[in-house]
N, C-alpha and C. Protein backbone atom coordinates (compact mmCIF):
# COMPACT_ATOMS: atom_id res chain seq x y z
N UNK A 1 -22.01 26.67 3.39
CA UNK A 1 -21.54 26.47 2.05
C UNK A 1 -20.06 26.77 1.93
N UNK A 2 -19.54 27.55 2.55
CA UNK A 2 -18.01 27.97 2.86
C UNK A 2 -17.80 27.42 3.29
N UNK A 3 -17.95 26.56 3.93
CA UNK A 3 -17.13 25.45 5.08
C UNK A 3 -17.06 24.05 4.12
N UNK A 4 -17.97 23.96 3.77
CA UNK A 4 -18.22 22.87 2.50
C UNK A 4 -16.71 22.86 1.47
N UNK A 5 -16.86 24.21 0.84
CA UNK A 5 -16.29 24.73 -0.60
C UNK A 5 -14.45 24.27 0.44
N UNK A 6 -14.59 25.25 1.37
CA UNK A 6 -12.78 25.26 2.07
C UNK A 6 -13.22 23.16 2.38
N UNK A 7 -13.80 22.38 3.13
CA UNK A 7 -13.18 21.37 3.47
C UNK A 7 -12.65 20.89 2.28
N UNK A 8 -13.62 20.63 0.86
CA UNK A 8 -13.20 20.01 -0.14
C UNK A 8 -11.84 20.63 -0.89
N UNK A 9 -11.50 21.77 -0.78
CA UNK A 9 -10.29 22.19 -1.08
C UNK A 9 -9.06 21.53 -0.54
N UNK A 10 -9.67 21.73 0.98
CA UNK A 10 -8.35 21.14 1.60
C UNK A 10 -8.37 19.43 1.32
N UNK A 11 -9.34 19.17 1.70
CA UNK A 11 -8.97 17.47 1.20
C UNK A 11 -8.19 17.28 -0.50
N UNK A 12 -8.87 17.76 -1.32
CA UNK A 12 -8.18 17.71 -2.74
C UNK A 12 -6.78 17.89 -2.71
N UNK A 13 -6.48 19.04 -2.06
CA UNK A 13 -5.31 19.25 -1.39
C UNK A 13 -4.15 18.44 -0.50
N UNK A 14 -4.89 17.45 0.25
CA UNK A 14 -4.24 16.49 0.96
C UNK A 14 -4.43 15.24 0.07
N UNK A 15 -5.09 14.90 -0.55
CA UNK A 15 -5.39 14.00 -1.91
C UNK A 15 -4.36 14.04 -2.59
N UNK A 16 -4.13 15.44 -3.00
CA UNK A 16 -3.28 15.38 -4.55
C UNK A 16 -1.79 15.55 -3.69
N UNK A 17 -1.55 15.72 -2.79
CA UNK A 17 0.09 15.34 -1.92
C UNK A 17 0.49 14.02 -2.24
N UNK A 18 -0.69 13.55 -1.22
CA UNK A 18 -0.67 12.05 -1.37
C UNK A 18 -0.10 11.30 -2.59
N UNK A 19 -1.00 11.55 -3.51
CA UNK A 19 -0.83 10.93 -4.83
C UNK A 19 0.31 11.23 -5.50
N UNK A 20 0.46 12.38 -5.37
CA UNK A 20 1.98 12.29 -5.92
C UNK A 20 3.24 12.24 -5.23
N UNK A 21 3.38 11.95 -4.02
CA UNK A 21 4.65 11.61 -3.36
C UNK A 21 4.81 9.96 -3.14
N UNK A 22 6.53 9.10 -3.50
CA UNK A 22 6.30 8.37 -3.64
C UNK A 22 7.22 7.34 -2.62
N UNK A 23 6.77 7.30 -1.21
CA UNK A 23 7.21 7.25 -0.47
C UNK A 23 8.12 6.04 -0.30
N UNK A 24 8.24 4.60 -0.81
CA UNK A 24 9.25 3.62 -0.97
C UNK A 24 10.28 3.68 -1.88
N UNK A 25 10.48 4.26 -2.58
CA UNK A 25 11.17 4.18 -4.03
C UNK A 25 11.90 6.26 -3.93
N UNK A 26 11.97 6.63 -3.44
CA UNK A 26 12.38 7.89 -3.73
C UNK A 26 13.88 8.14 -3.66
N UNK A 27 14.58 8.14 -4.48
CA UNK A 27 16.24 8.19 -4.31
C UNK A 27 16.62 7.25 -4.78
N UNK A 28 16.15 5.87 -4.89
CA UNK A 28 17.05 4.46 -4.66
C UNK A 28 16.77 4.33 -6.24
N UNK A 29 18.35 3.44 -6.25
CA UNK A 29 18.41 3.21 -8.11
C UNK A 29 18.47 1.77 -7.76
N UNK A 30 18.08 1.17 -8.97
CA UNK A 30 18.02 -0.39 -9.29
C UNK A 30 19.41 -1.00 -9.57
N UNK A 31 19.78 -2.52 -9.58
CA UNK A 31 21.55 -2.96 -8.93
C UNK A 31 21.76 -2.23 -11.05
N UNK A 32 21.01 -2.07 -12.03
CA UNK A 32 21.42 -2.04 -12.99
C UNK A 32 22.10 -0.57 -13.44
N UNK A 33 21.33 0.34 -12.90
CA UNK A 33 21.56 1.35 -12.55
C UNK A 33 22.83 2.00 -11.47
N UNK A 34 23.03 1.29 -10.68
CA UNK A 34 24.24 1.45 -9.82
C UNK A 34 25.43 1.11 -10.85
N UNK A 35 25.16 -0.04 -11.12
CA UNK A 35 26.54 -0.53 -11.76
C UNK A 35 26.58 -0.01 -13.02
N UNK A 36 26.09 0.41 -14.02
CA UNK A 36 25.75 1.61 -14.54
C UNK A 36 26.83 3.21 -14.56
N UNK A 37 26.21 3.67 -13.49
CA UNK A 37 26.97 4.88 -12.95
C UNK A 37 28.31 4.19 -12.55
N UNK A 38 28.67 3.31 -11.96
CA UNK A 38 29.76 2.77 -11.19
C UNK A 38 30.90 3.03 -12.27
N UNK A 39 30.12 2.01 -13.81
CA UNK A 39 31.34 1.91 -14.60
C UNK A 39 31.69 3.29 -15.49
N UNK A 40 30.76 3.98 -15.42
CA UNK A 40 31.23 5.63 -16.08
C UNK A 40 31.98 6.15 -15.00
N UNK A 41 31.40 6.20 -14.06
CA UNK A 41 32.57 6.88 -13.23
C UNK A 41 33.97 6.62 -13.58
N UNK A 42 34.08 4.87 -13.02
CA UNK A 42 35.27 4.34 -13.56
C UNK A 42 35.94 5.03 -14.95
N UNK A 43 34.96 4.38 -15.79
CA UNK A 43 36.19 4.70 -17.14
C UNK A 43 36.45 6.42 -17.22
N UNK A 44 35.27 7.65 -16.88
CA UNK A 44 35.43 8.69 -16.89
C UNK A 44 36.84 9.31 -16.11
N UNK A 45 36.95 9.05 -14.85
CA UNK A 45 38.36 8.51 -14.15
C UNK A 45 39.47 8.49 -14.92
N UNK A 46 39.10 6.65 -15.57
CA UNK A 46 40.44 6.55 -16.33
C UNK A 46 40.97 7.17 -17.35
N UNK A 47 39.72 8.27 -17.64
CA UNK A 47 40.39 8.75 -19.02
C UNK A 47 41.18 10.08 -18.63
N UNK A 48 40.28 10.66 -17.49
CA UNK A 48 41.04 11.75 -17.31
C UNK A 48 42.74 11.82 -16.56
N UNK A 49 42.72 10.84 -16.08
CA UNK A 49 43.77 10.14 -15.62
C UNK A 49 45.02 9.76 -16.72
N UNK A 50 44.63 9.61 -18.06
CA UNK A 50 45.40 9.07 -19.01
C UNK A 50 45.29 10.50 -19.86
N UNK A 51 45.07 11.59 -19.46
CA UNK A 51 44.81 12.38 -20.41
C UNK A 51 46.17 13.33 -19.12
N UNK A 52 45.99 13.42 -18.37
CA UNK A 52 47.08 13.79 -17.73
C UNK A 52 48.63 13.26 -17.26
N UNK A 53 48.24 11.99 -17.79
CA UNK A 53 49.67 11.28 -17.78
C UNK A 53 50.66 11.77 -19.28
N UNK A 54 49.69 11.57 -20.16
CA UNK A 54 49.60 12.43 -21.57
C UNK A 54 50.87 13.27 -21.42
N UNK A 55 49.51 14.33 -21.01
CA UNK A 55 50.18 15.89 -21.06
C UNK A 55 51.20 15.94 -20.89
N UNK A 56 51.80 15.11 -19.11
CA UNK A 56 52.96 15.16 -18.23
C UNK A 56 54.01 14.74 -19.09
N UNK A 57 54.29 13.59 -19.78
CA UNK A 57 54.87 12.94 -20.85
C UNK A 57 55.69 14.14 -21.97
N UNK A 58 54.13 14.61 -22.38
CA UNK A 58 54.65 15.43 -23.34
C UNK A 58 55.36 17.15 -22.94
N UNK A 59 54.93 17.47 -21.94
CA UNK A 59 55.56 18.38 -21.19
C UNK A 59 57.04 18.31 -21.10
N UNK A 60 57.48 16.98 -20.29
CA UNK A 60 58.57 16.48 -20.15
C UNK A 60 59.51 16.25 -21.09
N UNK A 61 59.03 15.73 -22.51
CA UNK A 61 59.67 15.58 -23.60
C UNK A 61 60.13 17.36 -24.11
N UNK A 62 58.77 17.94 -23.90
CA UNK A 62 59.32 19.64 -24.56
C UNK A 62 60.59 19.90 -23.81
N UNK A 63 60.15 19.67 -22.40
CA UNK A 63 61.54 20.37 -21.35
C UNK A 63 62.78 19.75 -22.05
N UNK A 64 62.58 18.82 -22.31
CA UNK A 64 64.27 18.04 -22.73
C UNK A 64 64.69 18.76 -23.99
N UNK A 65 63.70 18.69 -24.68
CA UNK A 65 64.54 19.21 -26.12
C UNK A 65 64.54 20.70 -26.12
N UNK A 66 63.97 21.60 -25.42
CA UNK A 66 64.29 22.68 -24.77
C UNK A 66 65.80 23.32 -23.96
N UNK A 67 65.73 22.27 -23.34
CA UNK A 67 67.48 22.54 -22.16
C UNK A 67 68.68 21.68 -23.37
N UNK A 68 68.00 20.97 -24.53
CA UNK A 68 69.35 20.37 -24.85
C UNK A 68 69.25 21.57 -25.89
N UNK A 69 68.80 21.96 -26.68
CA UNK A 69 68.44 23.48 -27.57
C UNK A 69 69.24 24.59 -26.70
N UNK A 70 69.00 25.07 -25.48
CA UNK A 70 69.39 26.09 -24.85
C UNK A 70 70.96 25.40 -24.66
N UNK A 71 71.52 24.45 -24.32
CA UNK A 71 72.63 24.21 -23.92
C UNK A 71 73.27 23.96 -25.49
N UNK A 72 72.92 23.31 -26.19
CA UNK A 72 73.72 23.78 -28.01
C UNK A 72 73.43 25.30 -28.19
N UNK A 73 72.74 25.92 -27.90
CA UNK A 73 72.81 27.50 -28.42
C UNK A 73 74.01 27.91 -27.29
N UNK A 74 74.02 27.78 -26.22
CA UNK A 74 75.34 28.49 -25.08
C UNK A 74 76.41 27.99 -25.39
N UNK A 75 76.41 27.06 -25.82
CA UNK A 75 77.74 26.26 -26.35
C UNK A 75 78.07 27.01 -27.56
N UNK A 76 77.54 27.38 -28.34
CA UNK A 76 77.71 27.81 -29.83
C UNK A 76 78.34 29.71 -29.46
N UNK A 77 77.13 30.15 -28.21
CA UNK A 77 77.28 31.26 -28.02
C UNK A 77 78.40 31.65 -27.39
N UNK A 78 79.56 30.76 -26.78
CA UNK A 78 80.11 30.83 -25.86
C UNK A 78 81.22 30.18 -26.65
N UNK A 79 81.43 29.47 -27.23
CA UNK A 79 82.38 28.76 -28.26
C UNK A 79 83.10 27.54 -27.63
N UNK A 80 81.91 26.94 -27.03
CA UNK A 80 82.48 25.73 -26.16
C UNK A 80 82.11 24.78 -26.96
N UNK A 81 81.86 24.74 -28.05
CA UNK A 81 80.98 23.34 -28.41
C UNK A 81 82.42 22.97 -29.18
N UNK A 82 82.14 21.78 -29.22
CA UNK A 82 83.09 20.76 -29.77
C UNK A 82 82.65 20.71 -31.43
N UNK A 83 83.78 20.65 -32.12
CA UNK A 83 83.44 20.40 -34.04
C UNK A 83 83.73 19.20 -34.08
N UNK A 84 82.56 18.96 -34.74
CA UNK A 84 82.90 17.11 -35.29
C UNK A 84 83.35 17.43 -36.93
N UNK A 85 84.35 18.22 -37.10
CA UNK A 85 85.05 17.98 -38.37
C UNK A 85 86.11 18.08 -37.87
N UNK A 86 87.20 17.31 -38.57
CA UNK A 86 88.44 17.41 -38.35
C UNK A 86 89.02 18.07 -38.92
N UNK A 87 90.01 18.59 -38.32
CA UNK A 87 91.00 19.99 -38.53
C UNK A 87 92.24 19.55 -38.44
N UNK A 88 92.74 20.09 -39.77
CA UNK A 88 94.43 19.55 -40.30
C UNK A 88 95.20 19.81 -38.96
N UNK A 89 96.27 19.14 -38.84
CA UNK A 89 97.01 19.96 -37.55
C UNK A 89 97.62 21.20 -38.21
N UNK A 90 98.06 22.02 -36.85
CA UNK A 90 98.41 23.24 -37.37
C UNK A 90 100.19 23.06 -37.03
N UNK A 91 100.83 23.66 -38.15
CA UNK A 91 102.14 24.09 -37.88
C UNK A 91 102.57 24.59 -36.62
N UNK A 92 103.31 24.26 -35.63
CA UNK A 92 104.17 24.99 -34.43
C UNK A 92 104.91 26.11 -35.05
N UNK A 93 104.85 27.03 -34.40
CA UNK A 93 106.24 28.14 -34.93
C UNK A 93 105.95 28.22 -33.18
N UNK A 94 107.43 29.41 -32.96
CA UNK A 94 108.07 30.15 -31.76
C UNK A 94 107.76 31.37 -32.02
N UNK A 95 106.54 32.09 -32.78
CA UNK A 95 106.40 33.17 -32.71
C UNK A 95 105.90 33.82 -31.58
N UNK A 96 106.36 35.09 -31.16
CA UNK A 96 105.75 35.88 -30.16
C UNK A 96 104.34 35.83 -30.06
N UNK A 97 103.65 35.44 -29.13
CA UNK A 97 102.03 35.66 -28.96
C UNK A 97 101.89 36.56 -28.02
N UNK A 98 102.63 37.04 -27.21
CA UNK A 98 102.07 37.89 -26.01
C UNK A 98 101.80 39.04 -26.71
N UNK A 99 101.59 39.90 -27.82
CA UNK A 99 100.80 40.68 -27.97
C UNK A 99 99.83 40.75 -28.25
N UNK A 100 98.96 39.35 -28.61
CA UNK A 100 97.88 39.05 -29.00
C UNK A 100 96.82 39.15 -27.98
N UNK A 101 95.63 39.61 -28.18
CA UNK A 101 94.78 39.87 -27.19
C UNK A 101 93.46 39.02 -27.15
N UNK A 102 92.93 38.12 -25.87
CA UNK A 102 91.87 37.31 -26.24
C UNK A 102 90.95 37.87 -25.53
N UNK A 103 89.75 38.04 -26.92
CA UNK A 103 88.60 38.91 -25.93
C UNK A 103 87.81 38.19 -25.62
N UNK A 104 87.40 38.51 -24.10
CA UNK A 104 86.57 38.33 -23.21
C UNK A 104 84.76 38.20 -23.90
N UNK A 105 84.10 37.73 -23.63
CA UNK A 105 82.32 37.41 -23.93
C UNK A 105 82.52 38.43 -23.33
N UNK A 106 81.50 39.42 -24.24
CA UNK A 106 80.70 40.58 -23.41
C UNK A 106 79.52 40.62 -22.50
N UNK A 107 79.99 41.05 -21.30
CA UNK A 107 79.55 41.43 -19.64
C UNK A 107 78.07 42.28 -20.46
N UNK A 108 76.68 41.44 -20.12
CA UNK A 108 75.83 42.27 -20.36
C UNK A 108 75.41 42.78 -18.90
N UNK A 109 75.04 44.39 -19.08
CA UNK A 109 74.96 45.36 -17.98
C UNK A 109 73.13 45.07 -17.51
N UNK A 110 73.17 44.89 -16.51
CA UNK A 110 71.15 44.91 -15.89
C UNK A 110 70.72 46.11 -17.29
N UNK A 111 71.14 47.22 -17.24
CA UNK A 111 70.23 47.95 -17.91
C UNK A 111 70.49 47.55 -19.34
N UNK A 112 71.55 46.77 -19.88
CA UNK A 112 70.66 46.17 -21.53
C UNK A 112 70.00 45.05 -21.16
N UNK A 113 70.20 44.66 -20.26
CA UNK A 113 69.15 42.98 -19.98
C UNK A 113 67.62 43.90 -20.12
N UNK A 114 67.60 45.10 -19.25
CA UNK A 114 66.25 45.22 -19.24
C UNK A 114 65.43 46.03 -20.48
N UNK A 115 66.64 46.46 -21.18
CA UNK A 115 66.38 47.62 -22.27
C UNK A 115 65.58 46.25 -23.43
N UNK A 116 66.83 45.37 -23.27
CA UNK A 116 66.10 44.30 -23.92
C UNK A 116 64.92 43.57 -23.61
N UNK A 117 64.89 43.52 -22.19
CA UNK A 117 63.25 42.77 -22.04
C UNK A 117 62.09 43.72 -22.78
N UNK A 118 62.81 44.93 -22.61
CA UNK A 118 61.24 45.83 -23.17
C UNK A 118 61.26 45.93 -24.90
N UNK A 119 62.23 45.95 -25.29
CA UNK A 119 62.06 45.93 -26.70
C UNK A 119 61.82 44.48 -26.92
N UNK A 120 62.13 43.44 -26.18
CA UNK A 120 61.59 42.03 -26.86
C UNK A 120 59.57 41.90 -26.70
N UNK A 121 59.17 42.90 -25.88
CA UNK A 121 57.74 42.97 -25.39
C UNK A 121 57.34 43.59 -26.60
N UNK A 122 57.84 44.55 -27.48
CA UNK A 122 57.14 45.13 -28.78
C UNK A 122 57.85 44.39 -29.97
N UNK A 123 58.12 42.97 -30.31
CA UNK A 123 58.69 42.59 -31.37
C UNK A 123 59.77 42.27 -31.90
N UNK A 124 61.14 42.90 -31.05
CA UNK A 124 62.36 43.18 -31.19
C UNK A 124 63.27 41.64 -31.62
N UNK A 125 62.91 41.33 -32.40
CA UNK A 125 63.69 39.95 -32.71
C UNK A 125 65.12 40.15 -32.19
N UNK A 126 66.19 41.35 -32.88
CA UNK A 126 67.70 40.88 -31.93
C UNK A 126 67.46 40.73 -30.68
N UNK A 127 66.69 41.90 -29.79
CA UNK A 127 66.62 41.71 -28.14
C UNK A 127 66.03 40.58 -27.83
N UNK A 128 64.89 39.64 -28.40
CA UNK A 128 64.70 38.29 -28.10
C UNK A 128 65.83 37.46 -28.07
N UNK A 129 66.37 37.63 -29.04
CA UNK A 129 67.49 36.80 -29.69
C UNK A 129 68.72 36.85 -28.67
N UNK A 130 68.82 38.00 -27.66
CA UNK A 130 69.76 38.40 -26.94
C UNK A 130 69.03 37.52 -25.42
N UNK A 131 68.46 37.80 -24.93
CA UNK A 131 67.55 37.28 -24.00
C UNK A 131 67.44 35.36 -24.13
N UNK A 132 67.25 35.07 -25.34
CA UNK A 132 67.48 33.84 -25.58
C UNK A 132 68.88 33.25 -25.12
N UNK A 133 69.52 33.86 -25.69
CA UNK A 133 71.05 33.76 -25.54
C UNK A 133 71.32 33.73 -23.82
N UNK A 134 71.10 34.75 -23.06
CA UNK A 134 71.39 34.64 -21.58
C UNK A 134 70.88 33.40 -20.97
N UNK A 135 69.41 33.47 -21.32
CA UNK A 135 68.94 32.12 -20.93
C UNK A 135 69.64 30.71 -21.23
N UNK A 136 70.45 30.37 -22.79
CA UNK A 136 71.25 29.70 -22.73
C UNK A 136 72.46 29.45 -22.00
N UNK A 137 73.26 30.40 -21.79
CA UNK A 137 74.27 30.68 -20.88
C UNK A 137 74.14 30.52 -19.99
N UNK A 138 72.70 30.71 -18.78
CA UNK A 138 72.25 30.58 -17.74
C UNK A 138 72.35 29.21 -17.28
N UNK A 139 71.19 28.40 -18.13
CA UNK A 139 71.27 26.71 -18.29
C UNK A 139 72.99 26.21 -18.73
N UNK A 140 73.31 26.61 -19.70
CA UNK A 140 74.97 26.52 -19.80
C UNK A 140 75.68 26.14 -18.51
N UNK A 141 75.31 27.20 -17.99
CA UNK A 141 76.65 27.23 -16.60
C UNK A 141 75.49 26.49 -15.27
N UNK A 142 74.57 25.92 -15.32
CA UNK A 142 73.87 25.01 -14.42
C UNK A 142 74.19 23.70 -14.39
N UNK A 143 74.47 23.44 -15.93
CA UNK A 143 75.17 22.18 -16.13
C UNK A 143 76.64 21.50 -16.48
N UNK A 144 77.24 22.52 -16.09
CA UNK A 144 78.88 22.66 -15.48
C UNK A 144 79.49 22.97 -16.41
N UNK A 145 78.87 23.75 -17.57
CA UNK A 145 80.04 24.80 -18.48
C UNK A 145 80.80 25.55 -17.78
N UNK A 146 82.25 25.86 -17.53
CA UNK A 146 83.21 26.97 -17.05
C UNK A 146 82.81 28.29 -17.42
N UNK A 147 82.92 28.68 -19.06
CA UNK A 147 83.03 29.78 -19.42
C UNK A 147 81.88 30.47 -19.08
N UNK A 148 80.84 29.78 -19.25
CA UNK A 148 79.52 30.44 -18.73
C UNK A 148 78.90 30.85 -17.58
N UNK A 149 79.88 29.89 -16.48
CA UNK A 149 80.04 30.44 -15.07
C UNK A 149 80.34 31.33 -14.91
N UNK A 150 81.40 31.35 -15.47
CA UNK A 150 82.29 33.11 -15.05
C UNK A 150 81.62 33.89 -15.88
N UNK A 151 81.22 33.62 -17.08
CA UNK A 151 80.40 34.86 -17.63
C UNK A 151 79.30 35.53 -16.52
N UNK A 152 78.63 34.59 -16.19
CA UNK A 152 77.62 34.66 -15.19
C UNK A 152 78.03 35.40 -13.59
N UNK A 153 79.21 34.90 -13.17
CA UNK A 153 79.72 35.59 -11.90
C UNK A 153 80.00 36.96 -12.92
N UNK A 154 80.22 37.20 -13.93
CA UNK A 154 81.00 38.83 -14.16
C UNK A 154 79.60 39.77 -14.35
N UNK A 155 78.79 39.35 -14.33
CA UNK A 155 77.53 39.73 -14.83
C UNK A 155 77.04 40.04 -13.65
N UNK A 156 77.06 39.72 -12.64
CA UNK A 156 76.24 39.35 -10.96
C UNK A 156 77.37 39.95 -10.66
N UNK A 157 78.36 40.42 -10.91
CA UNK A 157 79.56 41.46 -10.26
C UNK A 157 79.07 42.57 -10.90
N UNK A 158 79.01 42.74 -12.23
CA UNK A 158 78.27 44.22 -13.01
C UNK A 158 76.93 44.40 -11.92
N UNK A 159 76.45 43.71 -11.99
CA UNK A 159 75.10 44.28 -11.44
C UNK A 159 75.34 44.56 -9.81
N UNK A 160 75.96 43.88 -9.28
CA UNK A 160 76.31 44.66 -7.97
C UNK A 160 77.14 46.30 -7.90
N UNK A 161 77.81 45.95 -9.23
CA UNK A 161 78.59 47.37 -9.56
C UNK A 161 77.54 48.41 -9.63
N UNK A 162 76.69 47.55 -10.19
CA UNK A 162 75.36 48.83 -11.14
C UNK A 162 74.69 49.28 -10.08
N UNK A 163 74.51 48.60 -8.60
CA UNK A 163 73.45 49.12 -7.41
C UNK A 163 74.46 50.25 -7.01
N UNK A 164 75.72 49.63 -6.42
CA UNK A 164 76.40 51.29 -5.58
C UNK A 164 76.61 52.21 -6.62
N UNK A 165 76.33 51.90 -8.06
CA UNK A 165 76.37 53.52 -8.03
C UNK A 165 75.47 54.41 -8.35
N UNK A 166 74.12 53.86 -8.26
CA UNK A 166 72.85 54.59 -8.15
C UNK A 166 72.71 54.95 -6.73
């Protein structure tokens, strides 16, 4: 009777395999189905593709009006920019000028650059505002401003000053 009860188990067992595995058709999609997936792929592709051309575009556009922003602020900061108003001419005289004194853009030292990075980290609108400013000057003198060059070499001379004497 046990031998009975186990064969019919196992046959039911090899029965119900059978029946449900479906041995011609397992994996394979129909031509409607291929082409199907084919064209989502495709357009899925093209979109992400156009969604990154996008971005790149608009990235590119920020950078521009960014460096032309930073280069009118260094210009302004630096007093290189040109006035489009016209200015009466001025009278000649022979007066003495050599006592007159022209001051120099102030040489910022590493330690207000950095005094300022940390107060621009808690809010500090002037120290942003200062930090902004270098960064203009920076771009300034990349794109062949004079004054901002040398601001920049006197600055990279301070800070070499500032290592020997720590």
């Amino acid at each position: 009777m046990k031998n009975r009860i186990i064969l019919l188990l196992g046959a039911a067992t090899v029965f119900g395999m059978a029946s449900c595995s479906n041995n011609g058709e397992q994996g394979s999609y129909t031509q409607e189905q291929l082409d199907s997936i084919a064209n989502y792929r495709a357009d899925s592709m093209a979109n992400v593709m156009k969604a990154q051309n996008d971005s790149i575009i608009a990235a590119r556009a920020a950078d521009s009006v960014r460096i032309l922003d930073s280069i009118k602020n260094a210009q302004v900061a630096t007093g290189s920019h040109k006035s489009t108003t016209k200015t009466p001419p001025t009278k000649t005289t022979t007066e003495d000028v050599s006592d007159t004194k022209v001051e120099a853009p102030h040489v910022r030292t590493p330690a207000e650059i950095e005094a300022d990075k940390k107060a621009a980290r808690f809010g500090d609108k002037e120290a942003e505002a200062r930090l902004k400013a270098d960064e203009a000057l920076k771009k300034a003198a990349r794109f062949g401003d004079e004054k901002a060059k040398e601001t920049l070499r006197q600055q990279e001379a301070a800070k070499k000053a500032d290592r020997f004497k720590k």
